[in-house]
Protein backbone atom coordinates (compact mmCIF):
# COMPACT_ATOMS: atom_id res chain seq x y z
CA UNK A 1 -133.28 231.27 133.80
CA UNK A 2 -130.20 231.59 136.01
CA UNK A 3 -127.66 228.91 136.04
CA UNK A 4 -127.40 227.81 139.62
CA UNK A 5 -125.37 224.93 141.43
CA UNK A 6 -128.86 223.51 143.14
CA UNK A 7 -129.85 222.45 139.56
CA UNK A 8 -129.58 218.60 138.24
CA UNK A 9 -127.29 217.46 135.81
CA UNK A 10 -131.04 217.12 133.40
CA UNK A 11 -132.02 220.66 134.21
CA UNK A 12 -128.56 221.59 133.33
CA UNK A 13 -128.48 219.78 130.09
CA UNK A 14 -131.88 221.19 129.12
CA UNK A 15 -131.14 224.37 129.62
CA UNK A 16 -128.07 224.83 127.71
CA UNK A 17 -129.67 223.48 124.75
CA UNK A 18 -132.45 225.40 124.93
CA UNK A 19 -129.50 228.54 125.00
CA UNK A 20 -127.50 226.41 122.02
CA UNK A 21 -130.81 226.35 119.93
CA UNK A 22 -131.19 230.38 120.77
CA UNK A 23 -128.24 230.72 119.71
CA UNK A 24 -128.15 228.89 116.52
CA UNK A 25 -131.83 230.77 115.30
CA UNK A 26 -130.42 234.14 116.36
CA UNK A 27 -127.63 233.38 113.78
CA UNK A 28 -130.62 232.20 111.18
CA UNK A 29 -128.90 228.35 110.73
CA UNK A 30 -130.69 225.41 110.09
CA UNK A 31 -129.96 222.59 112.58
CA UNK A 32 -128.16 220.65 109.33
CA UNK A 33 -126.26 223.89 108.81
CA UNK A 34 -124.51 223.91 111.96
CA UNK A 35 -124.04 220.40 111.99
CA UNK A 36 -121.83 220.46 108.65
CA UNK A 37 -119.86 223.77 110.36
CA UNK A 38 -119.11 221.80 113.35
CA UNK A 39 -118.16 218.60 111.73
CA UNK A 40 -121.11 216.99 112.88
CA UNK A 41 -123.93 214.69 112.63
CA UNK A 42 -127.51 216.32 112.46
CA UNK A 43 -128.45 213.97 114.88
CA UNK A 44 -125.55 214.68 117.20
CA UNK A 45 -127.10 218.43 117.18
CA UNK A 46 -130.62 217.65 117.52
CA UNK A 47 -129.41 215.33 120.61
CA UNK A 48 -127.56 218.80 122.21
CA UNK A 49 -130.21 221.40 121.79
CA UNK A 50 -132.80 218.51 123.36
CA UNK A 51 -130.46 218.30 126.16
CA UNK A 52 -130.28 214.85 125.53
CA UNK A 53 -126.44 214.92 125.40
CA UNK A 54 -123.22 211.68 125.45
CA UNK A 55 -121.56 211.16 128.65
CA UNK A 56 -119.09 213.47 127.68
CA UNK A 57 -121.08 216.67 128.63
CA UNK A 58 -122.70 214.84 131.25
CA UNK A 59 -119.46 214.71 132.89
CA UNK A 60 -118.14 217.94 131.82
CA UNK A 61 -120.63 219.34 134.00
CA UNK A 62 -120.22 216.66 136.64
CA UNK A 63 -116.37 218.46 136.61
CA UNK A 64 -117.80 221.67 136.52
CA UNK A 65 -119.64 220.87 139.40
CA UNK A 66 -116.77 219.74 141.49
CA UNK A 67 -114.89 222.85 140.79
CA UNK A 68 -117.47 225.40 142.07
CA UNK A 69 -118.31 226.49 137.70
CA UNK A 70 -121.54 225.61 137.19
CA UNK A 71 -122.24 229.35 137.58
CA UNK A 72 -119.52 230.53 134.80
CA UNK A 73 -121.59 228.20 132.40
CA UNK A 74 -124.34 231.53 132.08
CA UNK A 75 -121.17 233.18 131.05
CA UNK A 76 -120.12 230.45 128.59
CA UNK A 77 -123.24 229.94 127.10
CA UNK A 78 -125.40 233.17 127.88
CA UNK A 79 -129.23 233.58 127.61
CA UNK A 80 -129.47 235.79 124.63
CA UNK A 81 -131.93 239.02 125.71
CA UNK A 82 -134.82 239.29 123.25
CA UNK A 83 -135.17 242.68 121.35
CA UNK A 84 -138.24 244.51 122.14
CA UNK A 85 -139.03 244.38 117.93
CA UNK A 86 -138.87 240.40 118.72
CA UNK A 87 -141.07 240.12 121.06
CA UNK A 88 -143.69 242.49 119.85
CA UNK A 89 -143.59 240.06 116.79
CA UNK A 90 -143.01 237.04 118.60
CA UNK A 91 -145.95 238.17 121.48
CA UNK A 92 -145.06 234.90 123.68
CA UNK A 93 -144.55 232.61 120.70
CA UNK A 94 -141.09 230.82 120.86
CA UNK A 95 -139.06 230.97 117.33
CA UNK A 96 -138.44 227.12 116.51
CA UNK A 97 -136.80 227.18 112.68
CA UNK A 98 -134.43 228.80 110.66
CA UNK A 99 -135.18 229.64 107.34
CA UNK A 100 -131.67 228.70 106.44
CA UNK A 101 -131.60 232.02 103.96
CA UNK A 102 -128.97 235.09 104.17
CA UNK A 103 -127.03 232.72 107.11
CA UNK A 104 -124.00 234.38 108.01
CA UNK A 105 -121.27 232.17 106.92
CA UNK A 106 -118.05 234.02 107.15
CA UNK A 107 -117.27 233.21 103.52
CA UNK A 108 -117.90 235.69 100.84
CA UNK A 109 -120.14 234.62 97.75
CA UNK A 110 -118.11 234.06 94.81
CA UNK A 111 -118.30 236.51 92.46
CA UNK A 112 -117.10 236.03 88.36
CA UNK A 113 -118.03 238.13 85.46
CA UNK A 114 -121.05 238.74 84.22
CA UNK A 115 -122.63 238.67 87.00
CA UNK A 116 -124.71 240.82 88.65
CA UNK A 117 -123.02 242.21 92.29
């Protein structure tokens, strides 16, 4: 769905949630994983992807609003396209955990002797 300036502020909030969550599968975290990355709560996380956000969001698109960007939020926060392997395994179903395993962290594994590489 297209980010337009007719939506409400609770359309709004749903939405990029929904596109936070996308995001955070597509990178194969767990909602606790991201949470420790960011420096924050699990609940504070759970409360963004639900859409169910603190005033500060619901003002930042309040602002947004004011200054004609409520249409560079698709840009911020893009609708990721689906590959066409995904949805043939997918067929309609939406993806709704991480398995938490082979998560990219940015951080190589730490490697010592006698182990295997």
């Amino acid at each position: 769905m297209k980010i337009d300036q007719k939506m409400t502020d609770d359309t709004l909030l749903k939405l990029l949630g929904e596109r936070l969550a996308a995001l955070r599968l597509a990178r194969n975290l767990t909602q606790r994983q991201l949470a420790e990355q960011a420096g924050l709560g699990l609940r504070t996380v759970q409360r963004l992807e639900l859409g169910a956000a603190a005033t500060q969001l619901s003002g930042f698109i309040r602002v947004c609003r004011v200054l004609g960007l409520v249409e560079r939020l698709d840009t911020f926060i893009p609708e990721l396209p689906a590959s066409p392997m995904a949805q043939l395994q997918q067929q309609g179903r939406k993806r709704r955990r991480a398995s938490g395993k082979n998560a990219a962290t940015g951080a190589p594994k730490k490697w010592s002797w006698g182990e295997p590489s």
